[in-house]
N, C-alpha and C. Protein backbone atom coordinates (compact mmCIF):
# COMPACT_ATOMS: atom_id res chain seq x y z
N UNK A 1 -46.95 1.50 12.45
CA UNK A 1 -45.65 1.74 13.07
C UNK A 1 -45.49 3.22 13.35
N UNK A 2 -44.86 3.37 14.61
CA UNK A 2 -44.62 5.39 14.79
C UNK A 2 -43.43 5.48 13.85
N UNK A 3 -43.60 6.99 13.59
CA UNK A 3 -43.19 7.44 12.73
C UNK A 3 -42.02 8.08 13.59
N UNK A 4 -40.69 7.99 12.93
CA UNK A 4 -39.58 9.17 13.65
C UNK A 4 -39.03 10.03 12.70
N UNK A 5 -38.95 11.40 13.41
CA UNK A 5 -38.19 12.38 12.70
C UNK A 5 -36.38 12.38 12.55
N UNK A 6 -36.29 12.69 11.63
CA UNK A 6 -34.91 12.61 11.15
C UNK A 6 -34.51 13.74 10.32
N UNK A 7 -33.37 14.43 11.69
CA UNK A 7 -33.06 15.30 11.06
C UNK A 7 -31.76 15.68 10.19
N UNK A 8 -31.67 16.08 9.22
CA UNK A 8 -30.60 16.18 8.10
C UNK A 8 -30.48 17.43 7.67
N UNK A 9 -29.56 17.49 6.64
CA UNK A 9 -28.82 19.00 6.33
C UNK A 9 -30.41 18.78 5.26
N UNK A 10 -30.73 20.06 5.43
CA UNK A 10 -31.75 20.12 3.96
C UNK A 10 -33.41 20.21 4.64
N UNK A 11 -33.52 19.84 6.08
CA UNK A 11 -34.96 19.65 6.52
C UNK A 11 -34.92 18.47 7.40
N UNK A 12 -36.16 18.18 7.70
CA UNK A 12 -36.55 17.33 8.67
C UNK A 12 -37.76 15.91 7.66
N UNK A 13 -36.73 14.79 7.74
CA UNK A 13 -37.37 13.80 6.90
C UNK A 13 -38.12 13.11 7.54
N UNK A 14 -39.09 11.70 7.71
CA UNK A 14 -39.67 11.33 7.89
C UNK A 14 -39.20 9.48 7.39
N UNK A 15 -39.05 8.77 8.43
CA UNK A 15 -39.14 7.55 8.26
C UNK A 15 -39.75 6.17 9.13
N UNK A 16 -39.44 5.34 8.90
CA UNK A 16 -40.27 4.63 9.34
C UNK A 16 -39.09 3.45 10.57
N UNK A 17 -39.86 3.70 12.34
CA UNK A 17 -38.41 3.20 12.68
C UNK A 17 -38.01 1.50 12.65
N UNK A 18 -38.74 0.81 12.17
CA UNK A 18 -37.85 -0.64 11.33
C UNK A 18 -36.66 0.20 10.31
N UNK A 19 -37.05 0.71 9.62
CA UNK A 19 -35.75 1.43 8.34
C UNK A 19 -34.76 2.25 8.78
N UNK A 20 -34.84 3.01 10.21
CA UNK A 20 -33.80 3.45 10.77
C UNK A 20 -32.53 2.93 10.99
N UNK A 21 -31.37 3.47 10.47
CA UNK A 21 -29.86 2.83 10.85
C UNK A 21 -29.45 3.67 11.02
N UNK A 22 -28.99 4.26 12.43
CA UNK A 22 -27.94 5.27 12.76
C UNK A 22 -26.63 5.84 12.11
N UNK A 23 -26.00 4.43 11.54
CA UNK A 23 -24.75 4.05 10.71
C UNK A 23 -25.12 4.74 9.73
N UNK A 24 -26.18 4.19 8.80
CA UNK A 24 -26.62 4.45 7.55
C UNK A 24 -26.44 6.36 7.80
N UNK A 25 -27.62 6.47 9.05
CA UNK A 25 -27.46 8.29 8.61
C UNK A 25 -26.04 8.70 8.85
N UNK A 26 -25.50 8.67 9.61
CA UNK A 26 -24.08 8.88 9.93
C UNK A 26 -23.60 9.13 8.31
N UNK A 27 -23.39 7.93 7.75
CA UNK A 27 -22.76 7.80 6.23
C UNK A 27 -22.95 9.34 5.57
N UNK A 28 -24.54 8.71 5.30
CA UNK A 28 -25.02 10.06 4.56
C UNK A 28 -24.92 10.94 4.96
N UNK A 29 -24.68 11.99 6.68
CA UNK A 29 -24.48 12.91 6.80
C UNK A 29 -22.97 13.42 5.86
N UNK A 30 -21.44 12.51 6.90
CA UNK A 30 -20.82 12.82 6.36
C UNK A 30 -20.03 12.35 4.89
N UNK A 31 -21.20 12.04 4.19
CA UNK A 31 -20.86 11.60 2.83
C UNK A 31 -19.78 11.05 2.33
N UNK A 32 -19.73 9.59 3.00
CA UNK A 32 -18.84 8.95 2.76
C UNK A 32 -18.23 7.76 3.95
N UNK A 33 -17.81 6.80 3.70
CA UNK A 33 -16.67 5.58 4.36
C UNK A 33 -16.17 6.21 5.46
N UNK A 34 -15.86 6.00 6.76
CA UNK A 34 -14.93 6.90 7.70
C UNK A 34 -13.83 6.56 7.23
N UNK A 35 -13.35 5.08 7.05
CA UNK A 35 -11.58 5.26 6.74
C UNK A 35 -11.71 6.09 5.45
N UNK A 36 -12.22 6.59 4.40
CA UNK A 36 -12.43 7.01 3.04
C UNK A 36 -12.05 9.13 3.55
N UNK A 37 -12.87 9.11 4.59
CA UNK A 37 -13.08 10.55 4.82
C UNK A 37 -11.65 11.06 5.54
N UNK A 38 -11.15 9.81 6.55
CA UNK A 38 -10.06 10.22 7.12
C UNK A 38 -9.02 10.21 6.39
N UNK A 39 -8.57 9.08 5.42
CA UNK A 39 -7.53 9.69 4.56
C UNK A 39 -7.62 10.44 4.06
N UNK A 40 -8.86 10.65 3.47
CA UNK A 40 -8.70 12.28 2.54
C UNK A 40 -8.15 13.78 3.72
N UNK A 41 -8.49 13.67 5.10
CA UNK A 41 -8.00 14.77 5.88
C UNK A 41 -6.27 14.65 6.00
N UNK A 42 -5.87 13.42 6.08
CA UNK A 42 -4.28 13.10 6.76
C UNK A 42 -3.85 13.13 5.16
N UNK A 43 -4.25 13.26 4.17
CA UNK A 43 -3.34 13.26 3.20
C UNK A 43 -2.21 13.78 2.40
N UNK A 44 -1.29 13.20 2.46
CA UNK A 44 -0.05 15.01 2.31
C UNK A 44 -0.65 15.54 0.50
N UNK A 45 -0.95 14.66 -0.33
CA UNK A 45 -1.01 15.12 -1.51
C UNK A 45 -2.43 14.99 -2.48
N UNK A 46 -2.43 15.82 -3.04
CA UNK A 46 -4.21 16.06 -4.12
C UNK A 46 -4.51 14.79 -4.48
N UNK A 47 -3.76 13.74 -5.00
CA UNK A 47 -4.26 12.22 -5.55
C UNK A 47 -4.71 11.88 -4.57
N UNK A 48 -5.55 11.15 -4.66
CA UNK A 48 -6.67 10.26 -3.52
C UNK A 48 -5.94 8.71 -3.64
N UNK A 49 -5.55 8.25 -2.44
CA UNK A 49 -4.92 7.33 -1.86
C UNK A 49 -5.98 6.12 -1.92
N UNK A 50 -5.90 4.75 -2.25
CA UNK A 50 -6.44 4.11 -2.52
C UNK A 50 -6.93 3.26 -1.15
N UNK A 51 -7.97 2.91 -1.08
CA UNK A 51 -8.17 2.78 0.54
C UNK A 51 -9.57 1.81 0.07
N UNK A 52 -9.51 0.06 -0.47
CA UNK A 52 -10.59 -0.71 -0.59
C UNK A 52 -11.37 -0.56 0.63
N UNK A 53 -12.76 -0.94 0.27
CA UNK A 53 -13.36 -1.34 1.46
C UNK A 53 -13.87 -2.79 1.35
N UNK A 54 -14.42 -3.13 2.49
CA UNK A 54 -14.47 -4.75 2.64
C UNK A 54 -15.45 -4.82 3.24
N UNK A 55 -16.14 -6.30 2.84
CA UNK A 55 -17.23 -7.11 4.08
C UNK A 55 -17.07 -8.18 4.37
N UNK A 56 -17.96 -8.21 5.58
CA UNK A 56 -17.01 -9.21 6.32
C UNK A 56 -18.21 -9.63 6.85
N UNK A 57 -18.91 -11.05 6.66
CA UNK A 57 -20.00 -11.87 6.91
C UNK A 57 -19.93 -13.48 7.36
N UNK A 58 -20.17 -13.72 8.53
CA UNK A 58 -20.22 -14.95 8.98
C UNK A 58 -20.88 -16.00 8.91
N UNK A 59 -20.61 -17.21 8.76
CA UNK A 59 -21.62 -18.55 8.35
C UNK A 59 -21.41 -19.33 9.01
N UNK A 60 -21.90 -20.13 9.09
CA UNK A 60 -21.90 -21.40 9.75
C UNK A 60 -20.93 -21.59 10.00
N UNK A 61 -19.97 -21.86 9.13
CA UNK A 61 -18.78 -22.63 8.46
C UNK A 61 -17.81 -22.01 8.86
N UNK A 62 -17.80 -20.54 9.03
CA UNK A 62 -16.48 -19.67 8.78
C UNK A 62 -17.27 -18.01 8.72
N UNK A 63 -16.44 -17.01 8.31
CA UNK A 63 -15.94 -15.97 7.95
C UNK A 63 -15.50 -15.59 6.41
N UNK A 64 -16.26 -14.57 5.73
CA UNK A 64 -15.76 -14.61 4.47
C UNK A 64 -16.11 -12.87 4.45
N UNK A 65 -14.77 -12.82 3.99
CA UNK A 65 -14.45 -11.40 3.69
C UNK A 65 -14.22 -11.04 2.22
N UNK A 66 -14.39 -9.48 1.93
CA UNK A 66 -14.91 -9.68 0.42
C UNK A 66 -14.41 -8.29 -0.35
N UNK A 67 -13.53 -7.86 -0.95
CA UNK A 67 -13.05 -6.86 -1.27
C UNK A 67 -12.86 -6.35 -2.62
N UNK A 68 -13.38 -5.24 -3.37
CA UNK A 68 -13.42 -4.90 -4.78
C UNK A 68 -11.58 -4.25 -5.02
N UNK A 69 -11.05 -4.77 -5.99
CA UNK A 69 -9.79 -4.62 -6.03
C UNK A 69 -9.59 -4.44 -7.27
N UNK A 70 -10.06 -3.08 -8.64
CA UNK A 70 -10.00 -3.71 -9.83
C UNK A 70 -8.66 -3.29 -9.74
N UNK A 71 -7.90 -3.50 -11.01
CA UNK A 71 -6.57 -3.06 -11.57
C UNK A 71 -5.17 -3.31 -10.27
N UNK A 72 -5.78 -4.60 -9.07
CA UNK A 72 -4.55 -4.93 -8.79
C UNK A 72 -4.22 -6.25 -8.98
N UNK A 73 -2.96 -6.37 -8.83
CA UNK A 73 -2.28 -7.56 -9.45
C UNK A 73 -2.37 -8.89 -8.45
N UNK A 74 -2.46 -10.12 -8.57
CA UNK A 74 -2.00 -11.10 -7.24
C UNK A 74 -1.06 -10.93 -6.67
N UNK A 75 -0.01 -10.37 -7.93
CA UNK A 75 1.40 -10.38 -7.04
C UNK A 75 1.88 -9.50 -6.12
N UNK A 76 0.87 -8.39 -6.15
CA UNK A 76 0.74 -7.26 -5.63
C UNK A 76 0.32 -7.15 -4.27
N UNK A 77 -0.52 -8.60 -3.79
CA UNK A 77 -1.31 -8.69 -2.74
C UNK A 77 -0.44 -9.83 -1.90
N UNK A 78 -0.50 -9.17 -0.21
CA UNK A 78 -0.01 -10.04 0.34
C UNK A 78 -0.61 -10.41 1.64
N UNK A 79 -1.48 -11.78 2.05
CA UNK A 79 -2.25 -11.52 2.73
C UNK A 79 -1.56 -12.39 3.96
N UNK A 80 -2.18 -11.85 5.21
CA UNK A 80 -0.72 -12.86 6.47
C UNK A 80 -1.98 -12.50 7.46
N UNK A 81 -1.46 -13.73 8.74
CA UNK A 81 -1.96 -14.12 9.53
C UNK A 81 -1.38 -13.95 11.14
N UNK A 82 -1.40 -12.91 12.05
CA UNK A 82 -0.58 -13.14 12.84
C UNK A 82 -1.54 -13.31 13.97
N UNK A 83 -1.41 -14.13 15.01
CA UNK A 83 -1.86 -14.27 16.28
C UNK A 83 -3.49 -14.28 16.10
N UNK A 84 -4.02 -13.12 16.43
CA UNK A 84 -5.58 -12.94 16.46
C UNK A 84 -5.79 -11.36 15.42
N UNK A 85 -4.68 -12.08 14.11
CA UNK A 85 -5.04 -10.94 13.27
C UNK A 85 -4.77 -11.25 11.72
N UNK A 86 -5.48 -10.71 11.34
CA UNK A 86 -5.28 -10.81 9.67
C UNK A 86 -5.05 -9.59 8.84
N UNK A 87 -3.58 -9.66 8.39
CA UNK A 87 -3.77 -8.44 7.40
C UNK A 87 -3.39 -8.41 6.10
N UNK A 88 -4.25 -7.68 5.25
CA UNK A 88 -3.90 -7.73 3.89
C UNK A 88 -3.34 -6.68 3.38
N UNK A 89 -2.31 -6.45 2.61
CA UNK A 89 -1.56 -5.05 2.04
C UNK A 89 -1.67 -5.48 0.85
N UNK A 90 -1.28 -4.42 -0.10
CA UNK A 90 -1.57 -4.42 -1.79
C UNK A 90 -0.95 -3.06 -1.96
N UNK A 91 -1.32 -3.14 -3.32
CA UNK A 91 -1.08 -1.52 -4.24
C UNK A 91 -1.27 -1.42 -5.39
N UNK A 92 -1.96 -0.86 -5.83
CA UNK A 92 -2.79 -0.33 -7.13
C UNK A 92 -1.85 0.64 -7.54
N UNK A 93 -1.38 0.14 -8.78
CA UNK A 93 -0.15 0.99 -9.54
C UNK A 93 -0.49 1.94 -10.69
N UNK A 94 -0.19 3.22 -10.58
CA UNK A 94 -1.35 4.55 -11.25
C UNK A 94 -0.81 4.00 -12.85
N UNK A 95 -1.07 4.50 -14.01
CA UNK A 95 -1.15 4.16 -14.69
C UNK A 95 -0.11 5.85 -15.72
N UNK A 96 0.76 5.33 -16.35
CA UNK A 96 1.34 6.18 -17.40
C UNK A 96 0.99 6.89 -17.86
N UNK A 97 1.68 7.99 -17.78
CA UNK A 97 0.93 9.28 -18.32
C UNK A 97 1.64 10.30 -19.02
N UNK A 98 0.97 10.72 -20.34
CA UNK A 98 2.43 11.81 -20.97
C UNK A 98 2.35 13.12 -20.97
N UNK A 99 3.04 13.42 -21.04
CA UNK A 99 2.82 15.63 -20.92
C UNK A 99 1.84 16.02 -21.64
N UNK A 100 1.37 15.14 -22.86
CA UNK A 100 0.64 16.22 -24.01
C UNK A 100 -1.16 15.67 -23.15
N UNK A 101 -1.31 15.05 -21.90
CA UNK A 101 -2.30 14.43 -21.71
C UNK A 101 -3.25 15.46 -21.13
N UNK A 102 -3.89 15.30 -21.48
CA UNK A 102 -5.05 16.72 -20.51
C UNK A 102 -5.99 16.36 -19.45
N UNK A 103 -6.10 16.36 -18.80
CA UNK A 103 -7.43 15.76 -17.39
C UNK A 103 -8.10 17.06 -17.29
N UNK A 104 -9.51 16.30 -17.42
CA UNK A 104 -10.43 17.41 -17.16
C UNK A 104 -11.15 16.74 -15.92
N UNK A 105 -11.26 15.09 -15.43
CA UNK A 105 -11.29 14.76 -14.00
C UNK A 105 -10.38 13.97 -13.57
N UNK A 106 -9.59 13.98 -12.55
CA UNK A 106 -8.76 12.95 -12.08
C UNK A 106 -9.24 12.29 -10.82
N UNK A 107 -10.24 11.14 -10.49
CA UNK A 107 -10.88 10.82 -9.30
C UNK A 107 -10.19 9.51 -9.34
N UNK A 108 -9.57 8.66 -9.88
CA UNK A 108 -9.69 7.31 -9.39
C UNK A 108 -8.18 7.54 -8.96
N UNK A 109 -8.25 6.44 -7.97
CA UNK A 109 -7.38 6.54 -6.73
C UNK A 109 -6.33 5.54 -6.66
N UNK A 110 -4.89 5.65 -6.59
CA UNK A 110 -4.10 4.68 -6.65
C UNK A 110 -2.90 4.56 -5.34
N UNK A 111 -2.45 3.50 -5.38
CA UNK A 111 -1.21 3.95 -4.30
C UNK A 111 -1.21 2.25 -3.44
N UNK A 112 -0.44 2.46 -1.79
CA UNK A 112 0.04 1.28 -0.92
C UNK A 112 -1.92 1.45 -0.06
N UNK A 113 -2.34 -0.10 0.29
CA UNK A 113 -2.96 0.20 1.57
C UNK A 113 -2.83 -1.40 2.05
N UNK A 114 -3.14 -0.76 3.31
CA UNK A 114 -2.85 -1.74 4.48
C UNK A 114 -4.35 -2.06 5.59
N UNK A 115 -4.70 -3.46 5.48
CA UNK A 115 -6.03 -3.07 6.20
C UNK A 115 -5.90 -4.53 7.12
N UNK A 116 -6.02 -4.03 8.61
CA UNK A 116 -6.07 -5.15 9.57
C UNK A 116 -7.08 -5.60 9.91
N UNK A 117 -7.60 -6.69 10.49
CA UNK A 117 -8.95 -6.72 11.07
C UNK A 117 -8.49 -8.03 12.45
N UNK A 118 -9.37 -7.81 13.74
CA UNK A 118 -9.02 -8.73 14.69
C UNK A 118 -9.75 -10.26 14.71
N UNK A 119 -9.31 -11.44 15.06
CA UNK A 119 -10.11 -12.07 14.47
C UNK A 119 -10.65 -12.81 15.76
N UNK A 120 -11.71 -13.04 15.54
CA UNK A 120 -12.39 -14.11 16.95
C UNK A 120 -11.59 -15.54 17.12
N UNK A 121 -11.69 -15.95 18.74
CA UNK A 121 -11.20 -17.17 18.94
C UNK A 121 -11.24 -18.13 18.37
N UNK A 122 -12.59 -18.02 17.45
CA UNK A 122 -13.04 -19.76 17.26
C UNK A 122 -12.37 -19.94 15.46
N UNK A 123 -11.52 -18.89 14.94
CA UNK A 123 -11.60 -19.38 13.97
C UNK A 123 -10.17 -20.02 13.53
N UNK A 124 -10.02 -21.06 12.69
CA UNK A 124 -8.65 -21.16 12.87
C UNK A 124 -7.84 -21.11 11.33
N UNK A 125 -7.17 -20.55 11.91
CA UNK A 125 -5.70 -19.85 11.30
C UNK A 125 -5.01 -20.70 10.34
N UNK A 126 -4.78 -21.75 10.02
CA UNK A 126 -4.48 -22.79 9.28
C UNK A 126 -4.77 -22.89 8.59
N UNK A 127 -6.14 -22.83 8.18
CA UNK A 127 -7.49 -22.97 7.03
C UNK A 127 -7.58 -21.85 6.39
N UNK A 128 -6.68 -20.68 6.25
CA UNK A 128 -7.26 -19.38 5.47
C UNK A 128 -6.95 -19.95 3.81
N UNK A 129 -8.37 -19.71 3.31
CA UNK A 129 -8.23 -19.54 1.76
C UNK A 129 -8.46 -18.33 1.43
N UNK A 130 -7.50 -17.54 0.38
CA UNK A 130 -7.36 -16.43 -0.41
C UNK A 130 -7.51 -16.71 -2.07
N UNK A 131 -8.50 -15.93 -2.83
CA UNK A 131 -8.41 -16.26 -3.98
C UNK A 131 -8.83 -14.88 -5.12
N UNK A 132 -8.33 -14.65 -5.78
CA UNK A 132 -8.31 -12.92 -6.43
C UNK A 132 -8.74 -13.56 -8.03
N UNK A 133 -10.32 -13.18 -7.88
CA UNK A 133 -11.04 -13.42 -9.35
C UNK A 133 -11.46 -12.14 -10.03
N UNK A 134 -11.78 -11.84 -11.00
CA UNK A 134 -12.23 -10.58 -11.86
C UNK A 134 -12.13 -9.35 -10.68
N UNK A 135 -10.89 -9.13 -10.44
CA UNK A 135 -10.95 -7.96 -9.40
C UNK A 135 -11.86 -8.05 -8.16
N UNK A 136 -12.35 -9.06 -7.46
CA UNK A 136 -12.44 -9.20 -6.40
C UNK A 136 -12.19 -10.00 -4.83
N UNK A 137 -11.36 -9.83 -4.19
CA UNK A 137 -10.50 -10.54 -3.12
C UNK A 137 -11.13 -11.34 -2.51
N UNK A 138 -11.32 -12.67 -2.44
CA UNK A 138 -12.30 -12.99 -1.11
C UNK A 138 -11.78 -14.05 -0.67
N UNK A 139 -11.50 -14.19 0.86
CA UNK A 139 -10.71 -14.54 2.23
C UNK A 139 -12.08 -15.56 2.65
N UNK A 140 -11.35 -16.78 3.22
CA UNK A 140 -12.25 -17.38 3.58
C UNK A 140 -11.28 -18.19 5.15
N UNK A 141 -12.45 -17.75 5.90
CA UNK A 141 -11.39 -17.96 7.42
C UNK A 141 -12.38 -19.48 7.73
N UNK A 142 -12.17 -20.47 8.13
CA UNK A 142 -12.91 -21.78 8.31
C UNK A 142 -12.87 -21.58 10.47
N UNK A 143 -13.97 -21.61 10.80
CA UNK A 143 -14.03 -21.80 11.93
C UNK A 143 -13.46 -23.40 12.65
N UNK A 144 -13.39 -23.16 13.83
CA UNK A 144 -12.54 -24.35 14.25
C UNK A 144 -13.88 -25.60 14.65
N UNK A 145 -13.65 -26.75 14.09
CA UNK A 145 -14.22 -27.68 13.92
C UNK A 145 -15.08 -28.02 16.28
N UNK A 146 -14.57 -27.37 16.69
CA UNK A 146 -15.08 -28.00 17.74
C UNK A 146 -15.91 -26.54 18.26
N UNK A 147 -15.87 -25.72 17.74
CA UNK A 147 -17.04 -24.49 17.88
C UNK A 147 -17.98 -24.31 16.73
N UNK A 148 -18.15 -25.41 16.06
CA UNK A 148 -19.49 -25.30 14.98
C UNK A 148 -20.50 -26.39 16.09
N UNK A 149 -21.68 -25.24 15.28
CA UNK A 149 -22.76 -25.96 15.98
C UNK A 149 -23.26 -27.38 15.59
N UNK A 150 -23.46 -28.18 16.31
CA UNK A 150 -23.88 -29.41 15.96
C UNK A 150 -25.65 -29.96 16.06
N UNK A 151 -26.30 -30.60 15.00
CA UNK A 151 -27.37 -30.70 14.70
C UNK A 151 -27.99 -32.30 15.70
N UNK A 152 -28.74 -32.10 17.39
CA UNK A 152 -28.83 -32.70 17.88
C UNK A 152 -30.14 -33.74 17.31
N UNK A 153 -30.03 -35.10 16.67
CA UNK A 153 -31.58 -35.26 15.97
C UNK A 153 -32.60 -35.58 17.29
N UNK A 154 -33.74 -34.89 16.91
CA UNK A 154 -34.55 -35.55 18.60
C UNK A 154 -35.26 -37.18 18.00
N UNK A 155 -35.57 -38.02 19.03
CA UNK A 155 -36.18 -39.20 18.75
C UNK A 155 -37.53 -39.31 19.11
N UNK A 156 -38.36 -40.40 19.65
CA UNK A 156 -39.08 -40.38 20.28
C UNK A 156 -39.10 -40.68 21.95
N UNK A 157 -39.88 -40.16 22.68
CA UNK A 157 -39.96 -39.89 23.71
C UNK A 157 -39.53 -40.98 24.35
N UNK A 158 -39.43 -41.44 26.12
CA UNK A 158 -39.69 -42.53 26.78
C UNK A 158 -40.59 -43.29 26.86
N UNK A 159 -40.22 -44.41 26.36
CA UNK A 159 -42.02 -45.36 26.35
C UNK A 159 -42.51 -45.31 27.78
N UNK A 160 -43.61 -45.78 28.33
CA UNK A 160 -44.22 -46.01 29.63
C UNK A 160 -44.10 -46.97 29.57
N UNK A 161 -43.98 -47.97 30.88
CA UNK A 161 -43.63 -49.88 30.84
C UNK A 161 -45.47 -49.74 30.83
N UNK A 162 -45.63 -49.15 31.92
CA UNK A 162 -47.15 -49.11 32.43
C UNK A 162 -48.62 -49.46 31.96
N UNK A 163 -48.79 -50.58 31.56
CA UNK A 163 -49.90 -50.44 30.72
C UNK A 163 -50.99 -50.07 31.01
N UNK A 164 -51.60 -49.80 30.22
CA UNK A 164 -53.29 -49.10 30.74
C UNK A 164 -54.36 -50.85 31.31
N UNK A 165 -54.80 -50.46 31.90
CA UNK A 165 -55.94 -51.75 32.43
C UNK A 165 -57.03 -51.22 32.23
């Protein structure tokens, strides 16, 4: 396989181009999620705003979306369906704290977020299952029964009437 150069902060690496993902370098350049990087620029205040991320993988069947959520509540989560959209809001509630407490790191991130996503024609809206297990969210959108693919069985061919003489 040819080899491509890839260039990064630090030198010029070497990979192989099946393993190339543009995305991937992107990430690693700017170290980090884009929605992750942009709140941290728009943010009015030093606490880091809580901002899950999600995946979102299609099957046969449906759409299943998949979100790490520790320390929020069900009741906390509210997930809705409008038109050709789905959105889920929540909030991760910071945790009590007393004057005599000392932080020597404060990284984990609390607060409101709001995350939309658009959804394709074929899936339908009726059928959303939501279910919040050991801190993780997962949405299950069921595609619409007349856009799944159907399994044609083949038989055997046309006989010939024709017999051989």
């Amino acid at each position: 396989m040819a080899q491509l150069p890839v260039h990064h902060r630090g030198g010029l690496g070497l990979t192989r181009r099946s393993e190339w993902d543009p995305f991937e370098r992107m990430q690693e350049l700017l170290g980090g999620e884009p929605v992750e990087l942009l709140s941290r620029l728009f943010r009015p205040s030093q606490i880091p705003t809580f901002v899950p991320a999600f995946e979102v993988k299609e099957t046969n069947d449906g759409f299943v979306f998949k979100a790490d959520l520790p320390g929020v509540n069900e009741e906390d989560l509210d997930v809705s369906v409008t038109g050709d959209r789905i959105t889920i809001n929540g909030k991760r509630e910071s945790e009590q704290h007393q004057e005599s407490d000392r932080y020597y790191a404060y990284e984990r991130s609390y607060g409101s977020f709001n995350r939309s996503f658009t959804l394709p024609e074929d899936v339908n809206a009726d059928g959303v299952q939501a279910s919040l297990k050991d801190g993780v969210l997962s949405l299950m959108l069921p595609k619409k029964p007349e856009v799944k693919a159907k399994r044609i069985p083949i038989g055997p061919g046309e006989k010939s009437s024709k017999a051989k003489a």
